[in-house]
N, C-alpha and C. Protein backbone atom coordinates (compact mmCIF):
# COMPACT_ATOMS: atom_id res chain seq x y z
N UNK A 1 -139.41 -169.94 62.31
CA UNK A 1 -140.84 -169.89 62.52
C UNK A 1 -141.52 -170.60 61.35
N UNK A 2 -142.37 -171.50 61.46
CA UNK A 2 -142.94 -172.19 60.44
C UNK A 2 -144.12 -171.53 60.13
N UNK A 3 -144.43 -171.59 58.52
CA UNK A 3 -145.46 -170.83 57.71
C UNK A 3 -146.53 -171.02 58.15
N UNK A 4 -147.95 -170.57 58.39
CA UNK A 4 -148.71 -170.97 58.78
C UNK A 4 -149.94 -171.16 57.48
N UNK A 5 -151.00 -171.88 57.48
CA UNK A 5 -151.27 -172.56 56.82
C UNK A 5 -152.96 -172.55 56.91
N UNK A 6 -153.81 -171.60 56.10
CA UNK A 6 -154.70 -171.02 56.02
C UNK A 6 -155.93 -171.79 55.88
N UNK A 7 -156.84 -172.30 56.66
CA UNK A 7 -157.61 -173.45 57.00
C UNK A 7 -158.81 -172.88 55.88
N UNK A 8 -159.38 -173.32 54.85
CA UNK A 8 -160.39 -172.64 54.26
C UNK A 8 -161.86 -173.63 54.18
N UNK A 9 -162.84 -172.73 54.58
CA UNK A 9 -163.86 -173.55 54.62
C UNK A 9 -163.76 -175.12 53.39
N UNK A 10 -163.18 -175.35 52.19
CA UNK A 10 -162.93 -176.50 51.75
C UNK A 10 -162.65 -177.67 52.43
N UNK A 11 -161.23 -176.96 52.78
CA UNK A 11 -160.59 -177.87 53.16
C UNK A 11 -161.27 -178.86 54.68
N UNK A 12 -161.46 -177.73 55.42
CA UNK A 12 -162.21 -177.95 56.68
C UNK A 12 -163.66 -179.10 56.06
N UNK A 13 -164.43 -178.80 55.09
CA UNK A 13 -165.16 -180.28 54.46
C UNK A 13 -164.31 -181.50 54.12
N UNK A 14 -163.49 -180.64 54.04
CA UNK A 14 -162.44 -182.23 53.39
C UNK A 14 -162.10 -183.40 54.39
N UNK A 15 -161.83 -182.60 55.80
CA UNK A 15 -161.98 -183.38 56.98
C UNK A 15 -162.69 -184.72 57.44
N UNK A 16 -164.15 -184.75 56.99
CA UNK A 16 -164.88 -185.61 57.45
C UNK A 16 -164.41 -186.71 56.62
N UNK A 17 -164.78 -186.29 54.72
CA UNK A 17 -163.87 -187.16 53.87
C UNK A 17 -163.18 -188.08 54.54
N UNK A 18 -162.35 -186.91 54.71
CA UNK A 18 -160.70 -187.79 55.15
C UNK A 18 -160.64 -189.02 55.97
N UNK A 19 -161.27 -188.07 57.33
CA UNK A 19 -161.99 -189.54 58.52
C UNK A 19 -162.40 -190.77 57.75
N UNK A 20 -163.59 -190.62 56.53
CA UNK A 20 -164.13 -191.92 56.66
C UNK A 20 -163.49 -192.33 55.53
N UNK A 21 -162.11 -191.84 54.28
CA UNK A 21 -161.31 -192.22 53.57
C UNK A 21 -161.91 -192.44 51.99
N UNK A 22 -162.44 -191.40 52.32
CA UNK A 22 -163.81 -190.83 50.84
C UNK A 22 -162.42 -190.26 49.96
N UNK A 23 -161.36 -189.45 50.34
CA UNK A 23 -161.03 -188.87 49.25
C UNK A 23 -159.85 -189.37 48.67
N UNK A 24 -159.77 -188.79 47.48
CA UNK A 24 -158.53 -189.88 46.27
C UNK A 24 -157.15 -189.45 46.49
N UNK A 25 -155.81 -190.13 46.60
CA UNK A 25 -154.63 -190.32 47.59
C UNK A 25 -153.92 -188.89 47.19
N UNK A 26 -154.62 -187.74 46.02
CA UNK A 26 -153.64 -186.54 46.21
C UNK A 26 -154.31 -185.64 46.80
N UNK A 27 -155.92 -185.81 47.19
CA UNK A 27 -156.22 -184.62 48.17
C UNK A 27 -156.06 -185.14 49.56
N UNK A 28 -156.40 -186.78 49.90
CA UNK A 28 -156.10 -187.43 51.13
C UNK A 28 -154.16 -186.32 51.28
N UNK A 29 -153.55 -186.33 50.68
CA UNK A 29 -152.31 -185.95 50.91
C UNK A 29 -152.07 -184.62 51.30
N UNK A 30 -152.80 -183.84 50.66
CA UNK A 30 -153.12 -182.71 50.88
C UNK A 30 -153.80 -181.96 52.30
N UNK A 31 -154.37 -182.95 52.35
CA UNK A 31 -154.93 -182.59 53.51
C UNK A 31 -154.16 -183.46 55.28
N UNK A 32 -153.12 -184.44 55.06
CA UNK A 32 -152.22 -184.55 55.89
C UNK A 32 -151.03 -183.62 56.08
N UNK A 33 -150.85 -182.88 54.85
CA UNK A 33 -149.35 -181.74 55.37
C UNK A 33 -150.12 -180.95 55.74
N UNK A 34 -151.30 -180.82 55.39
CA UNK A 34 -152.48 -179.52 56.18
C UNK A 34 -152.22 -179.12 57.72
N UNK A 35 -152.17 -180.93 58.06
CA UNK A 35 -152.89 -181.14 59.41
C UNK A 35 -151.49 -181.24 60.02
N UNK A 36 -150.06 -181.96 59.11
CA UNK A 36 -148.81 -181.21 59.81
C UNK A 36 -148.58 -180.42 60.35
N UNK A 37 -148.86 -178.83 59.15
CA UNK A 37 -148.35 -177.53 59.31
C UNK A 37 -149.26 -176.80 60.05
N UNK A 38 -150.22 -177.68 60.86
CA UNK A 38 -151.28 -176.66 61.50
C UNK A 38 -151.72 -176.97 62.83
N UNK A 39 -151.43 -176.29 63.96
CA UNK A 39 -152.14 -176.94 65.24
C UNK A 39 -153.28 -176.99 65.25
N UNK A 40 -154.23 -175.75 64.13
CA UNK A 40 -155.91 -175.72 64.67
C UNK A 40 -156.37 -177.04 63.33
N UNK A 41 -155.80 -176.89 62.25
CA UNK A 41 -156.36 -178.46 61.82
C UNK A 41 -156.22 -179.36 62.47
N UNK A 42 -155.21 -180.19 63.03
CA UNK A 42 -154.74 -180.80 63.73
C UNK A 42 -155.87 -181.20 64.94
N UNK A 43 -156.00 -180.18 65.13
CA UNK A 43 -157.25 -180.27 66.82
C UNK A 43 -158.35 -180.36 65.89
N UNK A 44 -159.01 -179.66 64.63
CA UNK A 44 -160.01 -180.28 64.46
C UNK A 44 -160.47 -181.54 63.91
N UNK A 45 -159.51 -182.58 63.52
CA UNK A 45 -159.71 -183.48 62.91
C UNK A 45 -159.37 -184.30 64.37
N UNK A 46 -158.55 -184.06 65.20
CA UNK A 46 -158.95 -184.78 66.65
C UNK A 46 -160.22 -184.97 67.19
N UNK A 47 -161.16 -183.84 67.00
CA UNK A 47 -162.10 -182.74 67.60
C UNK A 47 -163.29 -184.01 66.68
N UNK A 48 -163.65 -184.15 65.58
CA UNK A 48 -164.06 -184.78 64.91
C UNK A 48 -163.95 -186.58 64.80
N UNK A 49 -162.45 -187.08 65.13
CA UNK A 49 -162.72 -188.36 65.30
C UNK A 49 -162.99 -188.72 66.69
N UNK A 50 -162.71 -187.64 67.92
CA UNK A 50 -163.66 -188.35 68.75
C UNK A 50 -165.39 -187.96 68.75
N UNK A 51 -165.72 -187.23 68.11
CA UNK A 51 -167.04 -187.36 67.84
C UNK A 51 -167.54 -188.30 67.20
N UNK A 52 -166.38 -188.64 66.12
CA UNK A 52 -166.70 -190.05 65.93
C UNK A 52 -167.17 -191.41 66.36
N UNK A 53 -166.43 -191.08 67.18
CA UNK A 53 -166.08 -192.28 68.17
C UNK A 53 -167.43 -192.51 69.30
N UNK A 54 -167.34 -191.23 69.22
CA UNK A 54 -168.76 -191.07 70.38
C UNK A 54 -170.42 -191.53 69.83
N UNK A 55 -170.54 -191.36 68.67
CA UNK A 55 -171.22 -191.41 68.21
C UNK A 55 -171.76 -193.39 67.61
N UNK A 56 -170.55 -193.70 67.49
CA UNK A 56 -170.13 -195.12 67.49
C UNK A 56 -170.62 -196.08 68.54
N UNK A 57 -170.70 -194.94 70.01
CA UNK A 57 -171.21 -195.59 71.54
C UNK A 57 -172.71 -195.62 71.60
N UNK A 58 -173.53 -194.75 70.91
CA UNK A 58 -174.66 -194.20 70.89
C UNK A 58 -175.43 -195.70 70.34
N UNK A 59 -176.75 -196.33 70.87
CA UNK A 59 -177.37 -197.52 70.15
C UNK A 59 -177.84 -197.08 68.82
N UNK A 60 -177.96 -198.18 67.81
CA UNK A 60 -178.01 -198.07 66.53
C UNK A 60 -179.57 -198.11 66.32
N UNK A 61 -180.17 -198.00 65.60
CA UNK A 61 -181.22 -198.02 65.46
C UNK A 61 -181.97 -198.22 63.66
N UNK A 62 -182.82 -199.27 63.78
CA UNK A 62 -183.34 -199.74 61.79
C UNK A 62 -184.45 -198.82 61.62
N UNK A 63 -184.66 -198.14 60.85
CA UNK A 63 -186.04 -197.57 60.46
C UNK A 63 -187.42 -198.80 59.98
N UNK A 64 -188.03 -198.78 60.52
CA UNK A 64 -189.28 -199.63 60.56
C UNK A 64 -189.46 -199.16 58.70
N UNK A 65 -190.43 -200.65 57.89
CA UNK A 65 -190.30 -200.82 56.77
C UNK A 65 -191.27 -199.94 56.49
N UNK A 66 -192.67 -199.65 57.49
CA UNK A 66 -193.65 -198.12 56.79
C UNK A 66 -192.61 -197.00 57.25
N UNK A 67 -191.68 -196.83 57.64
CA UNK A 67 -191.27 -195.57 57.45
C UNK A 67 -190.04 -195.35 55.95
N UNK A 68 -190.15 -196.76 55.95
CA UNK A 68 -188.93 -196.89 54.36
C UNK A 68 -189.90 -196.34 53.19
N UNK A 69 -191.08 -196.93 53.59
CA UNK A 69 -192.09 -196.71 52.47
C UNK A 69 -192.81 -195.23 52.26
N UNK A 70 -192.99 -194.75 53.30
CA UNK A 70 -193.47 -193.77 53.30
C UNK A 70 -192.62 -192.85 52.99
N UNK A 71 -191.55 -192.90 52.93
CA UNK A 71 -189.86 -191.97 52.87
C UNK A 71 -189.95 -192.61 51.04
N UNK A 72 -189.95 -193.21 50.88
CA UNK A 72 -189.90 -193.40 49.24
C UNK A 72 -190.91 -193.03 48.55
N UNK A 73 -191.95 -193.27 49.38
CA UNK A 73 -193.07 -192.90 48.58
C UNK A 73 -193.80 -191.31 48.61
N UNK A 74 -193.11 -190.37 49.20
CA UNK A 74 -193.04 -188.91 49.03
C UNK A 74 -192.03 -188.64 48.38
N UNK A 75 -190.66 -189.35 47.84
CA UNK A 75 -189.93 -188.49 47.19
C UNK A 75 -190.34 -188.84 45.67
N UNK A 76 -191.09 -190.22 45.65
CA UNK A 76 -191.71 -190.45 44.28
C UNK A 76 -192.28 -189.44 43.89
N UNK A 77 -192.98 -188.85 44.88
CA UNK A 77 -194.47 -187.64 44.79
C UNK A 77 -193.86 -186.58 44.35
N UNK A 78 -192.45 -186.30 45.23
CA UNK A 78 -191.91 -184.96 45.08
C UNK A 78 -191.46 -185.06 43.28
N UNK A 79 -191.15 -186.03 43.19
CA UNK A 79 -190.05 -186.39 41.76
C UNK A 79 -191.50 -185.98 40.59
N UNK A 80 -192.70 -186.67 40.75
CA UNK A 80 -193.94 -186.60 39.90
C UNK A 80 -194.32 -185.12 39.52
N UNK A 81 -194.61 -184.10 40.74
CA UNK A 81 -194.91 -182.83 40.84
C UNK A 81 -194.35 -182.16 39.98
N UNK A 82 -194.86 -181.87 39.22
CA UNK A 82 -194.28 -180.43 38.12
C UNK A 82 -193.44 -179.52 38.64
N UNK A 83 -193.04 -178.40 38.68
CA UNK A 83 -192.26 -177.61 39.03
C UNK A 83 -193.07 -176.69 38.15
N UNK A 84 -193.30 -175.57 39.07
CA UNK A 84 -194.71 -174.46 38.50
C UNK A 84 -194.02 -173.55 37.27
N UNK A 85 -192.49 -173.16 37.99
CA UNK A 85 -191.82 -172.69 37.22
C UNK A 85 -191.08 -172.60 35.53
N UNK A 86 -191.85 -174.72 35.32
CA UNK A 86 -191.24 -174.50 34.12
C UNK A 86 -192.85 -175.12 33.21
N UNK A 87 -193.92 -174.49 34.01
CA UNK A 87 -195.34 -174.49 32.95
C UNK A 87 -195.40 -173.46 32.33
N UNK A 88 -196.11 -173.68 31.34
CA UNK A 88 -195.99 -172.65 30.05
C UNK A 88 -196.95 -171.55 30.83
N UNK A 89 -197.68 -171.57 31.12
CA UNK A 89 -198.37 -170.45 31.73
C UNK A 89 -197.43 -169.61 32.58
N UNK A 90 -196.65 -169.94 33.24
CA UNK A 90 -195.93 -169.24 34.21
C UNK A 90 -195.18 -168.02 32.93
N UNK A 91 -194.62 -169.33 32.68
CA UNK A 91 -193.48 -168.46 31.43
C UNK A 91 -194.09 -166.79 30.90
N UNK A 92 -195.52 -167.74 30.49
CA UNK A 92 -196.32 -166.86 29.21
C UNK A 92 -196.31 -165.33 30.60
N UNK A 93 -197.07 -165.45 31.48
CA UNK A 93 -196.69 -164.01 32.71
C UNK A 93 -195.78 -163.57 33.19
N UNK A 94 -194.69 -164.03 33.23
CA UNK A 94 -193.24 -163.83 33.51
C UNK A 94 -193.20 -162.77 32.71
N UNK A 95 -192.89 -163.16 31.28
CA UNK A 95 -192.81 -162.33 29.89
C UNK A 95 -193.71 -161.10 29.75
N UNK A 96 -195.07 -161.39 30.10
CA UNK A 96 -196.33 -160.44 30.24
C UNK A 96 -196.08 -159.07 31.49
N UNK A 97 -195.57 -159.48 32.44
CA UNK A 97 -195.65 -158.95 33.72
C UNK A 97 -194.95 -157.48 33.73
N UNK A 98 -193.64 -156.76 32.74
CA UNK A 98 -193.27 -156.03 32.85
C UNK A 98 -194.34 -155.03 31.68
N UNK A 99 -195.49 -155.67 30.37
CA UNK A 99 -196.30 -155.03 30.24
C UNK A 99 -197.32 -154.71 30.80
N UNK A 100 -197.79 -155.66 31.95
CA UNK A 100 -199.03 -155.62 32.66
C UNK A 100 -198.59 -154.60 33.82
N UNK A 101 -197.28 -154.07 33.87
CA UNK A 101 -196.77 -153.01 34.91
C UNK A 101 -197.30 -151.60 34.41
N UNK A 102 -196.47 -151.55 32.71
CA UNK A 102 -196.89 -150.64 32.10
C UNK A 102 -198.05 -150.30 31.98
N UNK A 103 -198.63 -151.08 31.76
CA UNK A 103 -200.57 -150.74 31.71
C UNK A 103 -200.83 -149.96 33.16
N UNK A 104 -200.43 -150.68 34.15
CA UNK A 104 -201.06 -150.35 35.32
C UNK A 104 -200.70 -148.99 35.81
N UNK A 105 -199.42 -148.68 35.38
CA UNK A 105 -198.84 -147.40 35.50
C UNK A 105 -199.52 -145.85 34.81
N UNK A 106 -200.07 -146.70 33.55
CA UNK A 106 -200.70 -145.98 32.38
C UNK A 106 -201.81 -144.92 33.53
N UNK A 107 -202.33 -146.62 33.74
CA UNK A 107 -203.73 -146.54 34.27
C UNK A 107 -203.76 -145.53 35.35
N UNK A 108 -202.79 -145.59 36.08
CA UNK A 108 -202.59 -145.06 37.61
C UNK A 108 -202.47 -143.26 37.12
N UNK A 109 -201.53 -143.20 36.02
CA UNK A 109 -201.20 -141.69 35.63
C UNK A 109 -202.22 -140.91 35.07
N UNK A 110 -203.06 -141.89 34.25
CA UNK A 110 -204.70 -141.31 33.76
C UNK A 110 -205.56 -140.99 34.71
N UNK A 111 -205.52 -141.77 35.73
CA UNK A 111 -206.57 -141.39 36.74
C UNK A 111 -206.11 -140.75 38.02
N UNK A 112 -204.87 -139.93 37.80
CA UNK A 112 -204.35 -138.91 38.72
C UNK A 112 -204.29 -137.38 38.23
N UNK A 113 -204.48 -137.78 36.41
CA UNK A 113 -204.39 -136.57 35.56
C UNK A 113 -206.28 -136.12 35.62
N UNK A 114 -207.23 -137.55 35.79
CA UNK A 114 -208.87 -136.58 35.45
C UNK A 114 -208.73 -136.30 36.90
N UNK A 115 -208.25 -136.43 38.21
CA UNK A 115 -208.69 -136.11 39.47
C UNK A 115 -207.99 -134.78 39.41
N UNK A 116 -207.11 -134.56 39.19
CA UNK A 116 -206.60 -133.23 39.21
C UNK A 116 -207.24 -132.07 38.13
N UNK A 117 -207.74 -132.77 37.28
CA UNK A 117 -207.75 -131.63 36.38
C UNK A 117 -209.44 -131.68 37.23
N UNK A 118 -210.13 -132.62 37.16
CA UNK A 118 -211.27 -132.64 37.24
C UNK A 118 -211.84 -132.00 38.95
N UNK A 119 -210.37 -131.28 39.64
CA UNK A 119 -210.36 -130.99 40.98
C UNK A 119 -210.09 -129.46 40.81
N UNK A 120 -209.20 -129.20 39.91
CA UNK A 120 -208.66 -127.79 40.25
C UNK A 120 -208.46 -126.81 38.76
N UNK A 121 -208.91 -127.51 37.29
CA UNK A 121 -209.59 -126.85 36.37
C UNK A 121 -210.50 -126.01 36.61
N UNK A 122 -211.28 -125.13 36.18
CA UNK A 122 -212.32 -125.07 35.99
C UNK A 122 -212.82 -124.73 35.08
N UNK A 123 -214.26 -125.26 34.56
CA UNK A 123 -214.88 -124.80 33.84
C UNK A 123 -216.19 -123.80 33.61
N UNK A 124 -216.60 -123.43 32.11
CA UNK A 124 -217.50 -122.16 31.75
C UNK A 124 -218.81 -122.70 33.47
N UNK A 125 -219.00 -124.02 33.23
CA UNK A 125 -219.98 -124.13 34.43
C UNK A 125 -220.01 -124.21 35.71
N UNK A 126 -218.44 -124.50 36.01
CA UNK A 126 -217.93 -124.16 37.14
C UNK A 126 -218.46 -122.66 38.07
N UNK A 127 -218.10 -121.47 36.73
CA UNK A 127 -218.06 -120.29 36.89
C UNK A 127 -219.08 -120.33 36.67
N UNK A 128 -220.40 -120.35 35.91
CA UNK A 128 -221.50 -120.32 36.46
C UNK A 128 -222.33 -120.12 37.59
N UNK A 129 -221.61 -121.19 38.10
CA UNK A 129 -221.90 -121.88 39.25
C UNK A 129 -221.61 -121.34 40.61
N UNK A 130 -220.39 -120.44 40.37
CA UNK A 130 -220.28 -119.67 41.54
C UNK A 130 -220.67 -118.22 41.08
N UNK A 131 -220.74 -117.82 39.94
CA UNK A 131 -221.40 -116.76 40.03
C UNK A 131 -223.09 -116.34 40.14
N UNK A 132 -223.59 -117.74 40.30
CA UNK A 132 -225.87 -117.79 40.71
C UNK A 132 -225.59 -116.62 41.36
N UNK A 133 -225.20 -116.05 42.36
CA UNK A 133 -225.86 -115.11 43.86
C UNK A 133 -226.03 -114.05 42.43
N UNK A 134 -224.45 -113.70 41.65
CA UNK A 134 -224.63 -112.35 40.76
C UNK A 134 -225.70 -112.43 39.54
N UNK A 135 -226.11 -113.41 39.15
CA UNK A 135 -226.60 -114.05 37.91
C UNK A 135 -228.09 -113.89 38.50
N UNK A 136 -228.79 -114.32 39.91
CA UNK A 136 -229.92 -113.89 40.22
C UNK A 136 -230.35 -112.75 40.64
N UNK A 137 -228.97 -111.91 40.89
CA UNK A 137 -230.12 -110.64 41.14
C UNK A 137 -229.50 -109.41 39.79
N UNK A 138 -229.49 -110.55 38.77
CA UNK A 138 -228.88 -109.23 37.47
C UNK A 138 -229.62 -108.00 37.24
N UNK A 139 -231.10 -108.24 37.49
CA UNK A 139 -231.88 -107.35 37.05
C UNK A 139 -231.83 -106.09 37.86
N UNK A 140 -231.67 -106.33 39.06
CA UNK A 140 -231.50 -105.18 39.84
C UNK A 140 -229.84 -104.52 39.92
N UNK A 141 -228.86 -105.70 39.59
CA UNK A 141 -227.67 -104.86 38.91
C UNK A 141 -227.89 -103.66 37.92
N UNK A 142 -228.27 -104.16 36.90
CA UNK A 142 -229.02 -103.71 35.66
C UNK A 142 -228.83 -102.43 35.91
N UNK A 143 -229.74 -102.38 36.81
CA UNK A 143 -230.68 -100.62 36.63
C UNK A 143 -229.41 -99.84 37.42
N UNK A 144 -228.68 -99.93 37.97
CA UNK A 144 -227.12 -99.21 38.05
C UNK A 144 -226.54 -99.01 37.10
N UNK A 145 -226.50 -97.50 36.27
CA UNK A 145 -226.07 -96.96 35.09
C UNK A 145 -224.52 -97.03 35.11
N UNK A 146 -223.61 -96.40 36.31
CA UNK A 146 -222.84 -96.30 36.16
C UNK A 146 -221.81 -96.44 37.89
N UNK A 147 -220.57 -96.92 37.25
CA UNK A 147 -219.71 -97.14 39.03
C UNK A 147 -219.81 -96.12 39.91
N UNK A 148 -219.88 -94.96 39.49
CA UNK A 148 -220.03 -93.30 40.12
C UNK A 148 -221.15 -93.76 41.05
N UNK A 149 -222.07 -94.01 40.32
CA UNK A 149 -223.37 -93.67 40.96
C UNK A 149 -223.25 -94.66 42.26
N UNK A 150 -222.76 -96.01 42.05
CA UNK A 150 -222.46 -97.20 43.58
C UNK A 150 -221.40 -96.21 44.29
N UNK A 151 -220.49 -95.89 43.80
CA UNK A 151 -219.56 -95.12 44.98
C UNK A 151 -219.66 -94.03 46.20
N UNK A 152 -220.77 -93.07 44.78
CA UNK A 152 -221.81 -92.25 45.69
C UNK A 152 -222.43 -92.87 46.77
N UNK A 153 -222.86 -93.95 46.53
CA UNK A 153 -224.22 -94.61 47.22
C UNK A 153 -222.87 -94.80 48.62
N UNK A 154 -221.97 -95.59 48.37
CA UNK A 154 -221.62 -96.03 49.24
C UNK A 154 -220.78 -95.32 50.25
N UNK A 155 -220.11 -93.63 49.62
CA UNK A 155 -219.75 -93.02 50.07
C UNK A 155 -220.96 -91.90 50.86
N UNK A 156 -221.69 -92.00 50.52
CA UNK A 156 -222.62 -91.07 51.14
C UNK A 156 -223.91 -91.50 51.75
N UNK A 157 -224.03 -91.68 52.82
CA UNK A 157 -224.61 -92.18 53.95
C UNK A 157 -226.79 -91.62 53.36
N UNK A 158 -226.73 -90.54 53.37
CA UNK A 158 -227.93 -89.70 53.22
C UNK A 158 -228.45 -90.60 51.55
N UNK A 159 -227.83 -90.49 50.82
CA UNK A 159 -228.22 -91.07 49.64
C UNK A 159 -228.97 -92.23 49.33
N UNK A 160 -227.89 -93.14 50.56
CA UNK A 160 -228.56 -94.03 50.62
C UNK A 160 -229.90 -94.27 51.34
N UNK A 161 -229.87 -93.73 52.22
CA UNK A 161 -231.39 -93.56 53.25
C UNK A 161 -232.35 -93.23 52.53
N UNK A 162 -231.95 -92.01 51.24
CA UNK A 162 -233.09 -91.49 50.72
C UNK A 162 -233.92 -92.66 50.04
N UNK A 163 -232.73 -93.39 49.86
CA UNK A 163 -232.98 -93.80 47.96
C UNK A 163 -234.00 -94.84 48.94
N UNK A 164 -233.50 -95.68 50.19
CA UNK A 164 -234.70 -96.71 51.42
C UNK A 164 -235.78 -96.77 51.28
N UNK A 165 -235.93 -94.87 51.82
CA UNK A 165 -237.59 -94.02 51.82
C UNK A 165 -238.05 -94.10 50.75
N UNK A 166 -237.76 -93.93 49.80
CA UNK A 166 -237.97 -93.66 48.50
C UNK A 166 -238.68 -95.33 48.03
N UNK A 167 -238.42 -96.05 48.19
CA UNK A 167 -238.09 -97.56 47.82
C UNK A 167 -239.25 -97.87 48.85
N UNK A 168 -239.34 -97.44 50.08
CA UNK A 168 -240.64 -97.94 50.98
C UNK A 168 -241.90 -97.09 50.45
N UNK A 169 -241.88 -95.81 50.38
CA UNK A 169 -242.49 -95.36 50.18
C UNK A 169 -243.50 -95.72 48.40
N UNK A 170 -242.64 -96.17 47.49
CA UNK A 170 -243.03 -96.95 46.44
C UNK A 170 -243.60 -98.16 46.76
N UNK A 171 -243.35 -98.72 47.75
CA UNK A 171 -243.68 -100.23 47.70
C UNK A 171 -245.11 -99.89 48.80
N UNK A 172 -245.40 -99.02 49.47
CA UNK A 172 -246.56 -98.79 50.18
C UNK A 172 -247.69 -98.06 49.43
N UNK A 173 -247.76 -97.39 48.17
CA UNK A 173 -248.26 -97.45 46.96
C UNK A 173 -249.38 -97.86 46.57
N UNK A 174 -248.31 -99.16 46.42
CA UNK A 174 -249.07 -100.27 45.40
C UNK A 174 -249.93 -100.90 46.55
């Protein structure tokens, strides 16, 4: 059984080479025991010179002299064009860009730390602020000496009625 003989994308470039006798007489050689020891090289370098060949049948055709010109005269353009990549400005942000991250990160963590605190802190005016309802009617807190006396009130129905009458009857008075 004969070895078989491992076609590698290289070699398979080497092919066309070969056809048009581009390569130098120890890879040209190389690439004939290839095509010995191998039926699928073998077929592709068949596979390839009749494409050759075919291609040979096809009419030839000159490129008109404005298209010579115009084909030279964009790769001049391309050749002129800077390459953005190697202006000093680029460079100078390249270098900048992993501090201008940091900053932004800074920035992003500062203004997640005042929304939170500035959301779910609170402050002396905060509490203020929810305590107005108790803060406006202090004065009439006030005059409640002691917790007994609200418990009474609230445990005993009559007490409170009195204390009503008592309270209308003052205010019809005046």
């Amino acid at each position: 059984m004969s070895k078989l003989v491992r076609i590698t994308p290289e070699i398979r470039s080497d092919f066309v080479a070969y056809l048009d006798g581009e390569l130098d007489e120890q890879s040209a050689e190389r690439i004939e025991s290839v095509i010995a020891q191998s039926n699928v090289a073998r077929n592709d370098v068949e596979l390839l010179a009749q494409t050759y060949e075919l291609l040979d049948v096809l009419p030839q055709y000159e490129a008109s002299a404005e298209f010579t010109e115009q084909t030279i005269a964009s790769v001049r353009l391309s050749e002129l064009k800077p390459d953005v990549r190697e202006a000093e400005w680029y460079r100078q942000l390249k270098q900048s860009l992993p501090l201008l991250a940091l900053m932004l990160a800074l920035i992003g963590i500062v203004a997640v730390c005042y929304l939170v605190t500035n959301r779910w802190v609170t402050t002396e005016a905060d509490r203020l602020v929810q305590d107005l309802p108790v803060i406006e009617q202090l004065d009439l807190y006030s005059e409640v000496e002691t917790i007994e006396f609200l418990e009474r009130m609230v445990n005993d129905g009559k007490l409170l009625e009195e204390m009503k009458s008592q309270a209308e009857d003052a205010g019809g008075r005046r």
